[in-house]
N, C-alpha and C. Protein backbone atom coordinates (compact mmCIF):
# COMPACT_ATOMS: atom_id res chain seq x y z
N UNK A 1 27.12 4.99 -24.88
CA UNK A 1 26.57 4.22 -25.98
C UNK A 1 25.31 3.51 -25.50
N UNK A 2 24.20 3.77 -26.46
CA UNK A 2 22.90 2.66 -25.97
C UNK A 2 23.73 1.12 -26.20
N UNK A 3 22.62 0.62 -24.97
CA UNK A 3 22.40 -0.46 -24.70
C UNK A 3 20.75 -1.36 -25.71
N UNK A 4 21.31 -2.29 -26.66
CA UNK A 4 20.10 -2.87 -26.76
C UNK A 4 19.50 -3.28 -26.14
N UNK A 5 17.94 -3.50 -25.77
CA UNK A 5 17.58 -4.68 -25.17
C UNK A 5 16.28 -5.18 -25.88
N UNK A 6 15.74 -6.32 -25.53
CA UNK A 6 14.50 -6.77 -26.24
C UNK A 6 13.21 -5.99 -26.29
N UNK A 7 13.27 -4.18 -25.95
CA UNK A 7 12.22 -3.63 -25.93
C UNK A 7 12.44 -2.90 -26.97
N UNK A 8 13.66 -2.97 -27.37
CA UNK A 8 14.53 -1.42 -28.30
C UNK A 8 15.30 -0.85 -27.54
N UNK A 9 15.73 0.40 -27.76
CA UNK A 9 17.22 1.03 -27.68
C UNK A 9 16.69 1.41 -26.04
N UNK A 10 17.77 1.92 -25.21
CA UNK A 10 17.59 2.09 -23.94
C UNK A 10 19.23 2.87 -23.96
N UNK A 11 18.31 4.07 -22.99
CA UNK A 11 19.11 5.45 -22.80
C UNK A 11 20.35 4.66 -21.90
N UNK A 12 21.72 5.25 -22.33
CA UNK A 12 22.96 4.84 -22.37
C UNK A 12 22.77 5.74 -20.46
N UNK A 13 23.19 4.82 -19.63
CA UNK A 13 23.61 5.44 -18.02
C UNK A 13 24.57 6.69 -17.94
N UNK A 14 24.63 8.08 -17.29
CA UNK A 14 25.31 9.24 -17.18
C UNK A 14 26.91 8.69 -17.04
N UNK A 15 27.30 9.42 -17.46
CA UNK A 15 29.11 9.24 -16.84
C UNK A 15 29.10 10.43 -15.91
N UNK A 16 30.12 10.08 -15.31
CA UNK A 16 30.81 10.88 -14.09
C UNK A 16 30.97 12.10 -14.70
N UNK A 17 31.56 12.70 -15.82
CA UNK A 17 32.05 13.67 -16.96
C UNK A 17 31.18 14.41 -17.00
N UNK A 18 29.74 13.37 -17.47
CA UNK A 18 28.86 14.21 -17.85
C UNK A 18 27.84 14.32 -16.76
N UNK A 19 27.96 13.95 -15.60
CA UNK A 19 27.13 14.21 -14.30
C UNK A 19 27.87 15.31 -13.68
N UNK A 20 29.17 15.83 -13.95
CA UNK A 20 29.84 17.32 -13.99
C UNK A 20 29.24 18.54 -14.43
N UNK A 21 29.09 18.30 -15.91
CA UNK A 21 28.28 18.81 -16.95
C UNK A 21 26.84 20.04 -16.26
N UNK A 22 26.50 18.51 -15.77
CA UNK A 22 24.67 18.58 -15.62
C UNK A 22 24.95 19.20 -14.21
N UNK A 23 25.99 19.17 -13.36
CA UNK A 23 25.83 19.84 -11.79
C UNK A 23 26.10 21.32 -11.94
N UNK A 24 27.13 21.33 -12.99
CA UNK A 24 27.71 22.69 -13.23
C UNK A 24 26.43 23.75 -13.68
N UNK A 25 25.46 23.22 -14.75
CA UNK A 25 24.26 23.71 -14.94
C UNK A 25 23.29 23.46 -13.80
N UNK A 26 23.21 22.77 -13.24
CA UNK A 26 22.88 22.98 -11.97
C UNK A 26 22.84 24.29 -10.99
N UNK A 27 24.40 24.30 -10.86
CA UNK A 27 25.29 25.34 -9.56
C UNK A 27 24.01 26.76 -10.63
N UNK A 28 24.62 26.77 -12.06
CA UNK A 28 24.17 28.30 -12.81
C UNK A 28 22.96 28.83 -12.26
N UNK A 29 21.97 27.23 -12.30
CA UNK A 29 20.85 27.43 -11.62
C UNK A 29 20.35 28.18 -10.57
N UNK A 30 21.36 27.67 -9.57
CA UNK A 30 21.46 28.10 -8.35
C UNK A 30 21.73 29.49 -7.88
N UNK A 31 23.04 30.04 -8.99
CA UNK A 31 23.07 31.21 -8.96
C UNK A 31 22.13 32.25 -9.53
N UNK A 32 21.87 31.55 -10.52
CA UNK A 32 20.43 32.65 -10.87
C UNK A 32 19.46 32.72 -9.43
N UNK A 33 18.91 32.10 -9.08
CA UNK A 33 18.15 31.81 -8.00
C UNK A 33 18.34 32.56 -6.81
N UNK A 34 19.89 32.86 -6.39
CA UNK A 34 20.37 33.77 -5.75
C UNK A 34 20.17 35.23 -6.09
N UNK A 35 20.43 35.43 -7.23
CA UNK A 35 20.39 36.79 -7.88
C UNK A 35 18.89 37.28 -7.89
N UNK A 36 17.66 36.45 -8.05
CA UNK A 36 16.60 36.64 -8.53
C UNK A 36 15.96 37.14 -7.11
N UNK A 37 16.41 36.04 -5.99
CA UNK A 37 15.58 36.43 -4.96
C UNK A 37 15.90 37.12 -4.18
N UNK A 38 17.34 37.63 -4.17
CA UNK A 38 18.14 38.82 -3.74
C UNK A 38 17.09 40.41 -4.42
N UNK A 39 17.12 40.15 -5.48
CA UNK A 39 16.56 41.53 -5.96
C UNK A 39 14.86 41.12 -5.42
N UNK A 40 14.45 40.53 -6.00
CA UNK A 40 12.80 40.17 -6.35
C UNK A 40 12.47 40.66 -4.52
N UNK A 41 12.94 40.07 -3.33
CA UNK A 41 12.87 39.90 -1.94
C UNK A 41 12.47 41.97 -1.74
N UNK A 42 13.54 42.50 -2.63
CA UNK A 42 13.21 43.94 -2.21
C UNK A 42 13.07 44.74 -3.00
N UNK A 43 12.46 44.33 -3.83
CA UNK A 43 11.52 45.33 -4.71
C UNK A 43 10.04 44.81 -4.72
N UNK A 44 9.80 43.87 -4.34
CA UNK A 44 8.08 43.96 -4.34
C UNK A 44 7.79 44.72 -3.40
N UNK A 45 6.71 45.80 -4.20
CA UNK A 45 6.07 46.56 -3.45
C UNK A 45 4.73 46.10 -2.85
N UNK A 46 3.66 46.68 -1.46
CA UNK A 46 2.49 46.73 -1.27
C UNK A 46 2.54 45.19 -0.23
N UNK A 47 1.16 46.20 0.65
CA UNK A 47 1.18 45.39 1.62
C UNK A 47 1.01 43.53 1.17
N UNK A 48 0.43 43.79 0.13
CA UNK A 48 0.09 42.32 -0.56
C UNK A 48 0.93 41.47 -0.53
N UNK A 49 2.18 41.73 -0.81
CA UNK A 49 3.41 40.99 -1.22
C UNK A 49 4.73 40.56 -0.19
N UNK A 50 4.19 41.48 1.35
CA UNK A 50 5.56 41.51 2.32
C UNK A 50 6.04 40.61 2.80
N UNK A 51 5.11 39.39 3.27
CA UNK A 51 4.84 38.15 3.52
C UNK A 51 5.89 37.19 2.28
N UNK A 52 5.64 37.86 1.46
CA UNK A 52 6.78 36.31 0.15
C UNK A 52 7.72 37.46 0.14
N UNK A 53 8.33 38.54 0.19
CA UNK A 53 9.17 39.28 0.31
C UNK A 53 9.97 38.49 1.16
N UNK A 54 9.66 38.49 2.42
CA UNK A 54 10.53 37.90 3.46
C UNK A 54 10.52 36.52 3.42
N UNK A 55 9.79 35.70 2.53
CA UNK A 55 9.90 34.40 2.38
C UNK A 55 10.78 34.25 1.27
N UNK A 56 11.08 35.32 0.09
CA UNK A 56 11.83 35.18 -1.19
C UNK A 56 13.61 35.55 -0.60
N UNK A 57 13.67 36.19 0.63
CA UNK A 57 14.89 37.11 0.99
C UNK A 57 15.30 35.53 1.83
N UNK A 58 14.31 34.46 2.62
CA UNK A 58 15.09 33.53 3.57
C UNK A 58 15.65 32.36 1.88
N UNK A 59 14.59 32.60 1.00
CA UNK A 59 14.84 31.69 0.11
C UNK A 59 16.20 32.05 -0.69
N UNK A 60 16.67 32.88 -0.65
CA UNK A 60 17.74 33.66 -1.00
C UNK A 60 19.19 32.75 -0.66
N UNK A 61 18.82 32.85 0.74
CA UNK A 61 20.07 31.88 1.67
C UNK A 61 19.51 30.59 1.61
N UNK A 62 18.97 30.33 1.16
CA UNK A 62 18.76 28.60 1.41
C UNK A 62 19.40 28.50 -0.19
N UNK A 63 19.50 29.12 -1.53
CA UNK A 63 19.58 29.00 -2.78
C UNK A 63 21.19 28.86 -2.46
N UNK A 64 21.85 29.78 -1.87
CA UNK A 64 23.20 30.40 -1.47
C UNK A 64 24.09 28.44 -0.73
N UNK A 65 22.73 27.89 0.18
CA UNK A 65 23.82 26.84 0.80
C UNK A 65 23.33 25.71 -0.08
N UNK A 66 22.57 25.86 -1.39
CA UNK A 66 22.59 24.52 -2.38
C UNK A 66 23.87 25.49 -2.89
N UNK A 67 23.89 26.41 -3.46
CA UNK A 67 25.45 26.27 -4.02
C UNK A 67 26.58 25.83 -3.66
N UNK A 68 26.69 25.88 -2.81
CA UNK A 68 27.39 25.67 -1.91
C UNK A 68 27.97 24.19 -1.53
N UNK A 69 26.94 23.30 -1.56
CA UNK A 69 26.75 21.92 -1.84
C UNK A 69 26.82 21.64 -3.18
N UNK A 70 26.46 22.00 -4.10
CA UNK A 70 26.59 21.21 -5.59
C UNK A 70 28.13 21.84 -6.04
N UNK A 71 28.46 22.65 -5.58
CA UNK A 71 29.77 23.29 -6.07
C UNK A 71 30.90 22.21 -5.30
N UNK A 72 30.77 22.06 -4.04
CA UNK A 72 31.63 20.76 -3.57
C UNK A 72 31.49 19.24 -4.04
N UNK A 73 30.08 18.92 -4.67
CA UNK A 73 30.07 17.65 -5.07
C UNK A 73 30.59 18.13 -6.79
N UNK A 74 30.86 18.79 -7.15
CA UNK A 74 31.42 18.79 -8.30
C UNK A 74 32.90 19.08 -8.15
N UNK A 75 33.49 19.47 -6.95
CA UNK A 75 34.69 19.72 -6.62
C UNK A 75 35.67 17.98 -6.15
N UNK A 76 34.15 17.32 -5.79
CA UNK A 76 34.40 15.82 -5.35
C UNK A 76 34.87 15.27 -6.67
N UNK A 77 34.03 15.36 -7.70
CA UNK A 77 33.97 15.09 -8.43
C UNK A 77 35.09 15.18 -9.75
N UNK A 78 36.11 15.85 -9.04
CA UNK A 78 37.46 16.03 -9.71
C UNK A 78 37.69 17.73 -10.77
N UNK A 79 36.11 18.20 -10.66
CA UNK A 79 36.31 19.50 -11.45
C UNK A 79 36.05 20.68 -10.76
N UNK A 80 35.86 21.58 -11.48
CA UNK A 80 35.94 22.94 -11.18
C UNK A 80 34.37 23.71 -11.29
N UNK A 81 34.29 24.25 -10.43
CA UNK A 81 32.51 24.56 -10.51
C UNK A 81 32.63 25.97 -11.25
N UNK A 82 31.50 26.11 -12.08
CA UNK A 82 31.32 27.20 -12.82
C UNK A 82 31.53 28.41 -12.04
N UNK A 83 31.44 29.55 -12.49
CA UNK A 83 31.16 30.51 -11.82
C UNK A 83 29.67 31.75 -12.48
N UNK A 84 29.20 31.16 -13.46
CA UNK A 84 28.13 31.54 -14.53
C UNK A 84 26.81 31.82 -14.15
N UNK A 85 26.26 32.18 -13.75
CA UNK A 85 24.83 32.23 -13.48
C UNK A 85 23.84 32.11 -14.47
N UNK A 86 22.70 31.12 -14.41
CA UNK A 86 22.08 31.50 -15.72
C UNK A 86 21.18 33.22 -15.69
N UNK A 87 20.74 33.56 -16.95
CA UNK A 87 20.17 35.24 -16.74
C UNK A 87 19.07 35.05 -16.06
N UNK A 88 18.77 36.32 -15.41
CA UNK A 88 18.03 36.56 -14.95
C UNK A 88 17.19 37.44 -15.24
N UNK A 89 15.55 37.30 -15.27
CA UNK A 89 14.53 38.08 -15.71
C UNK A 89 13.92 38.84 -14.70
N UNK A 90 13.45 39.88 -15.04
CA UNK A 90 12.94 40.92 -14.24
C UNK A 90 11.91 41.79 -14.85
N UNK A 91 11.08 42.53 -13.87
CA UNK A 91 9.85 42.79 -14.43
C UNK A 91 9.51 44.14 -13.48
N UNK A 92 8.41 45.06 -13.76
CA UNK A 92 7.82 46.00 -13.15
C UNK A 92 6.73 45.41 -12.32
N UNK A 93 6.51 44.17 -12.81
CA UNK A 93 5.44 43.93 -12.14
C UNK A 93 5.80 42.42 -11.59
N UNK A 94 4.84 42.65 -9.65
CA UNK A 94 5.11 41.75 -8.82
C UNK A 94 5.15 39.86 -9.25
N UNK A 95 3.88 40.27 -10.02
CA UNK A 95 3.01 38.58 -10.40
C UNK A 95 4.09 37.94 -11.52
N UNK A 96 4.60 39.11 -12.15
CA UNK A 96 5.65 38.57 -12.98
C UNK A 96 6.54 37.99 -12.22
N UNK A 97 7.03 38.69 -11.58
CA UNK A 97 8.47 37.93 -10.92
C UNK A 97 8.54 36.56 -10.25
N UNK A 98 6.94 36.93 -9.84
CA UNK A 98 7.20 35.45 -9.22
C UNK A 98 6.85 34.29 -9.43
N UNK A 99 5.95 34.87 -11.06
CA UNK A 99 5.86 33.57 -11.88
C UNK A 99 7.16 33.23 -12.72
N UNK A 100 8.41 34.04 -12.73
CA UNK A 100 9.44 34.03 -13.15
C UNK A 100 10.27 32.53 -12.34
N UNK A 101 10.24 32.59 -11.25
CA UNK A 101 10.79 32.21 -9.73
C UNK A 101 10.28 30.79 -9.84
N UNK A 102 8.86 30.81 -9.79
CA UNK A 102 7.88 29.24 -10.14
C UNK A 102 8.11 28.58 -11.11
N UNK A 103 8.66 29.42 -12.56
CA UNK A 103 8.99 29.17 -13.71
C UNK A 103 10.47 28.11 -13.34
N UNK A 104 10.87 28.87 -12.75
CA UNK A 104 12.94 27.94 -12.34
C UNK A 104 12.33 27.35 -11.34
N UNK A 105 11.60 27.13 -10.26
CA UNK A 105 11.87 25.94 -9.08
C UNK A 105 11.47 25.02 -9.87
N UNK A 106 10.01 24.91 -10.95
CA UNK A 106 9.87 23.72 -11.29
C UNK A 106 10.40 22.93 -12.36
N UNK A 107 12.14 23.84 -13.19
CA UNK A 107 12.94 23.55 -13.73
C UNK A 107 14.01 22.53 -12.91
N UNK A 108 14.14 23.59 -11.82
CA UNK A 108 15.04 22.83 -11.09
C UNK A 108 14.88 21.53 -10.41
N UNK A 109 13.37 21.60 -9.75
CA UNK A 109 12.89 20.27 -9.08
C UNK A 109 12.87 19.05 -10.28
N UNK A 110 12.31 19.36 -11.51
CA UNK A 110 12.95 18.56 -12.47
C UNK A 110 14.15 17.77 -12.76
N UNK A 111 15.27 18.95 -12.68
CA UNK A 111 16.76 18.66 -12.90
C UNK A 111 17.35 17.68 -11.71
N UNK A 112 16.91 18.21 -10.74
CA UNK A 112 17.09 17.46 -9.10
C UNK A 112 16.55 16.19 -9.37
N UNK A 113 15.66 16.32 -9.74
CA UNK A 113 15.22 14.79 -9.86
C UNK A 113 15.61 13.99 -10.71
N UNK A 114 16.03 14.09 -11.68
CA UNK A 114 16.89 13.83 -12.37
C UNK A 114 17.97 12.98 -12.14
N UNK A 115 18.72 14.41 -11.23
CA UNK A 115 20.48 14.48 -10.76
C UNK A 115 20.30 13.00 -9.70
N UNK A 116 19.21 12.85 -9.04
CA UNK A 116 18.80 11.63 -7.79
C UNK A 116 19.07 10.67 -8.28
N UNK A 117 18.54 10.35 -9.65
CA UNK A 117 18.60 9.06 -10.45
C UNK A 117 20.11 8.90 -11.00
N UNK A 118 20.76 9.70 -11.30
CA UNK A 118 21.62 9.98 -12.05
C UNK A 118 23.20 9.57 -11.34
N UNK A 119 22.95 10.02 -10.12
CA UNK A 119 23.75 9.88 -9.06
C UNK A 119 23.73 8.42 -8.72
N UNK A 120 22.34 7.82 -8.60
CA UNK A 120 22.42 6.49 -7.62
C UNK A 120 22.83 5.52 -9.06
N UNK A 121 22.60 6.35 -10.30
CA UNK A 121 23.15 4.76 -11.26
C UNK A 121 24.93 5.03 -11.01
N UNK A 122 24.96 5.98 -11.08
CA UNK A 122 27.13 5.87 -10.86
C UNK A 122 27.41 5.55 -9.30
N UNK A 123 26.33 5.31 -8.08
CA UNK A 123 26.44 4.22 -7.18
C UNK A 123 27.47 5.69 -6.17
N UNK A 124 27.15 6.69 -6.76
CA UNK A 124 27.22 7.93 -5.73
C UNK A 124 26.17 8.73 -4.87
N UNK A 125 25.88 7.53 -3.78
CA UNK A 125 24.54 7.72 -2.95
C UNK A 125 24.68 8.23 -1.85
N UNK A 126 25.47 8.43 -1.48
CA UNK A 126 25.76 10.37 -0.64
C UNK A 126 25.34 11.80 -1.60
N UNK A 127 26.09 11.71 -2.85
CA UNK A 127 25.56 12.54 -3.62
C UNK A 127 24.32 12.40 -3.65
N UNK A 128 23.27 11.47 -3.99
CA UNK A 128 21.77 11.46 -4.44
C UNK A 128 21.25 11.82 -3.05
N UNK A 129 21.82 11.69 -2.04
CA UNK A 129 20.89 12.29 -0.73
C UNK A 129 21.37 13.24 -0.38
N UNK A 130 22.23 14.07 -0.52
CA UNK A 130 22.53 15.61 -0.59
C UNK A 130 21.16 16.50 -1.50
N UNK A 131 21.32 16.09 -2.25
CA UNK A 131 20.36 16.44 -3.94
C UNK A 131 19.20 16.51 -3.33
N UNK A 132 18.84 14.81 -2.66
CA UNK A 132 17.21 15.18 -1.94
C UNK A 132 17.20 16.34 -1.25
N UNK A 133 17.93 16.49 -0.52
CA UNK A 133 17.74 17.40 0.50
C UNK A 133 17.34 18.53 0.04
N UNK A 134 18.48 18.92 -1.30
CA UNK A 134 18.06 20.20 -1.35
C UNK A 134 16.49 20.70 -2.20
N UNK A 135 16.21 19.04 -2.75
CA UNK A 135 15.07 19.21 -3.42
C UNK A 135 13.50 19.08 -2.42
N UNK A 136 14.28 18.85 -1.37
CA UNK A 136 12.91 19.13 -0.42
C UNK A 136 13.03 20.80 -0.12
N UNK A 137 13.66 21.36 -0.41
CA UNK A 137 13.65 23.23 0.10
C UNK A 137 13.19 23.66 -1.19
N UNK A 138 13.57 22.93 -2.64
CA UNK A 138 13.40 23.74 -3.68
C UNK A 138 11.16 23.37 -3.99
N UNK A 139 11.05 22.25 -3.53
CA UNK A 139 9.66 22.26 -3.40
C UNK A 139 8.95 22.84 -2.66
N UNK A 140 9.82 23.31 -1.47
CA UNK A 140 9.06 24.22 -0.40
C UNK A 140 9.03 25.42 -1.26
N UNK A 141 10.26 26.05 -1.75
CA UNK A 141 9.93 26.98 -2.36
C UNK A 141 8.65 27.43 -3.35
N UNK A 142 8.47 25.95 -4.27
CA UNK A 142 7.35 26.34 -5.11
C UNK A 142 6.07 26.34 -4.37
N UNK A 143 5.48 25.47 -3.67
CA UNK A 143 4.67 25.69 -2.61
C UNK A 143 4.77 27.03 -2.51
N UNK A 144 5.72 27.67 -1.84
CA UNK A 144 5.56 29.04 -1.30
C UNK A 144 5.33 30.08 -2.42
N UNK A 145 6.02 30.18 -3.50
CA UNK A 145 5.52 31.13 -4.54
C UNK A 145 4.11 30.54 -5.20
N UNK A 146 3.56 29.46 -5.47
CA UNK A 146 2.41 29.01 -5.86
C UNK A 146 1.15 29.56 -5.13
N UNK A 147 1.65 29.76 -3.56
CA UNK A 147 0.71 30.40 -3.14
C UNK A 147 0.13 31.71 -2.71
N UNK A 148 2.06 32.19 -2.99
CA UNK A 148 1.64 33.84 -3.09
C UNK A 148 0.95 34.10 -4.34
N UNK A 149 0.78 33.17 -5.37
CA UNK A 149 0.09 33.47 -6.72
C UNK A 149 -1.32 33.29 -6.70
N UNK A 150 -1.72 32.37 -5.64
CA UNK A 150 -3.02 31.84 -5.97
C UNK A 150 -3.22 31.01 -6.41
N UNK A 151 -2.21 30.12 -6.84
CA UNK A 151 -2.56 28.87 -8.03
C UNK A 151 -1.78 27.97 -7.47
N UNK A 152 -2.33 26.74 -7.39
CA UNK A 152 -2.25 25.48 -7.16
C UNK A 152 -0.67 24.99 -7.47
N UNK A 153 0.03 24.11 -6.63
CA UNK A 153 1.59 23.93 -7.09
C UNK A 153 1.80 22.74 -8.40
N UNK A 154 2.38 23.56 -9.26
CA UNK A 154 2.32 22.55 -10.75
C UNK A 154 2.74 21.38 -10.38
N UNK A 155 1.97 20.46 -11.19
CA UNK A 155 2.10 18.98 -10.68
C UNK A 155 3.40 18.58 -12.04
N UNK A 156 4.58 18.28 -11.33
CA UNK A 156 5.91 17.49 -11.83
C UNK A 156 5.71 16.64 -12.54
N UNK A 157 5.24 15.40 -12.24
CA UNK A 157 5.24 14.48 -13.29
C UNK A 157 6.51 13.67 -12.93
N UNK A 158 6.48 12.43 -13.07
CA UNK A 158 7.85 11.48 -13.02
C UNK A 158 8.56 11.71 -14.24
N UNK A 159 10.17 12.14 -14.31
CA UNK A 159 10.75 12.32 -15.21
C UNK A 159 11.44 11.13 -16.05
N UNK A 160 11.31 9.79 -15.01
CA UNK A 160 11.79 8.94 -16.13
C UNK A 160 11.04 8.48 -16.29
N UNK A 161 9.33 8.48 -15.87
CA UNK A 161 8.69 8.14 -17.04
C UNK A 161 8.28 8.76 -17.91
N UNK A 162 8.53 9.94 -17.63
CA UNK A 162 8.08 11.08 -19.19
C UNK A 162 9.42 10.67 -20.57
N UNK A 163 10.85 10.09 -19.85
CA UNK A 163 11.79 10.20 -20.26
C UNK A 163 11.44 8.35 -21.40
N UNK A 164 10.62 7.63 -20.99
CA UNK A 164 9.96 6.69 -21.57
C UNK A 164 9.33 6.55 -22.66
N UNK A 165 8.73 7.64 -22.56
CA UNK A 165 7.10 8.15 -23.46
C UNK A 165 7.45 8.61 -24.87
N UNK A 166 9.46 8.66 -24.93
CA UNK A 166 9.66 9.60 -26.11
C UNK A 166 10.39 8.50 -26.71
C-alpha cells in the first residue's frame, strides 16, 4: 500500500513475496542468457567475430554461476526457483545477435539495479551484495558486446530516479 507523504503518493517498499517474483524473472533472465550465448558463442562466423565468440562462450559460464546464485537466494527466500527461460532470439546475421545480447544486459543491469535497492529496503544486505557482484560481470558484458559493435556502452540512467520522473 502507498505511503502518503507531503510530496504526494510514494511507491509502497517490495515485499519479500514479491522480491521472489522479481528474482524468479530474474533467474528466466539468466537462463535466456545462457541459451543465447551458448548458441550465439558458435555460430558467429568470420575472422571478425572470433574474439567475442570466445568472449560470448566465457560469458556463457559466468550467466550459468548468476543462476546459480539468484536461484539460491530465492531458495533462501522460502521458494522455488523457476525453471523458464525467457525466449530467445536468433538471427542469420552476426550484428544482430549481438545487438540482441546488448539488448538483455542492459535489461538486466537495469533489473539488478533495481533488485540492489530492493533488497537493502527488506534489510537483506548479503542479498544486495551478491546482486552487485553479479552486476559488475553483467556490465562487463555490455562493455564487451558494445565493443564488438562499435558503439559506445548505452548509458543506464539511475532507475530510481527515472522511477521519480513518472
Amino acid at each position: 500500500m502507498a505511503k502518503a507523504s507531503s510530496g504526494g503518493q510514494k511507491k509502497a517498499a517490495v515485499t519479500r513475496e514479491r522480491l521472489v517474483e522479481l528474482l524468479n524473472e530474474d533467474l528466466s533472465r539468466e537462463y535466456q542468457a545462457i541459451i543465447g550465448y551458448v548458441v550465439y558463442s558458435q555460430v558467429l562466423k568470420g575472422a571478425a567475430y572470433m574474439n567475442i565468440a570466445d568472449q560470448l562462450a566465457l560469458h556463457a559460464k559466468q550467466e550459468l554461476d548468476h543462476a546459480l546464485i539468484i536461484a539460491r537466494q530465492i531458495d533462501y527466500l522460502g521458494a522455488m526457483p523457476t525453471v523458464t527461460p525467457k525466449p530467445v532470439k536468433t538471427s542469420e546475421r552476426a550484428t544482430d545477435m549481438l545487438r540482441f545480447d546488448l539488448t538483455n544486459e542492459g535489461e538486466t543491469i537495469r533489473n539488478y539495479r533495481d533488485r540492489v535497492r530492493q533488497c537493502e529496503e527488506l534489510g537483506e544486505f548479503a542479498m544486495a551484495e551478491q546482486i552487485r557482484e553479479i552486476l559488475i560481470n553483467e556490465q562487463d558484458h555490455q562493455i564487451d558486446l558494445a565493443t564488438a559493435l562499435g558503439e559506445d556502452v548505452p548509458v543506464m540512467g539511475n532507475t530510481a530516479a527515472r522511477e521519480k520522473g513518472r
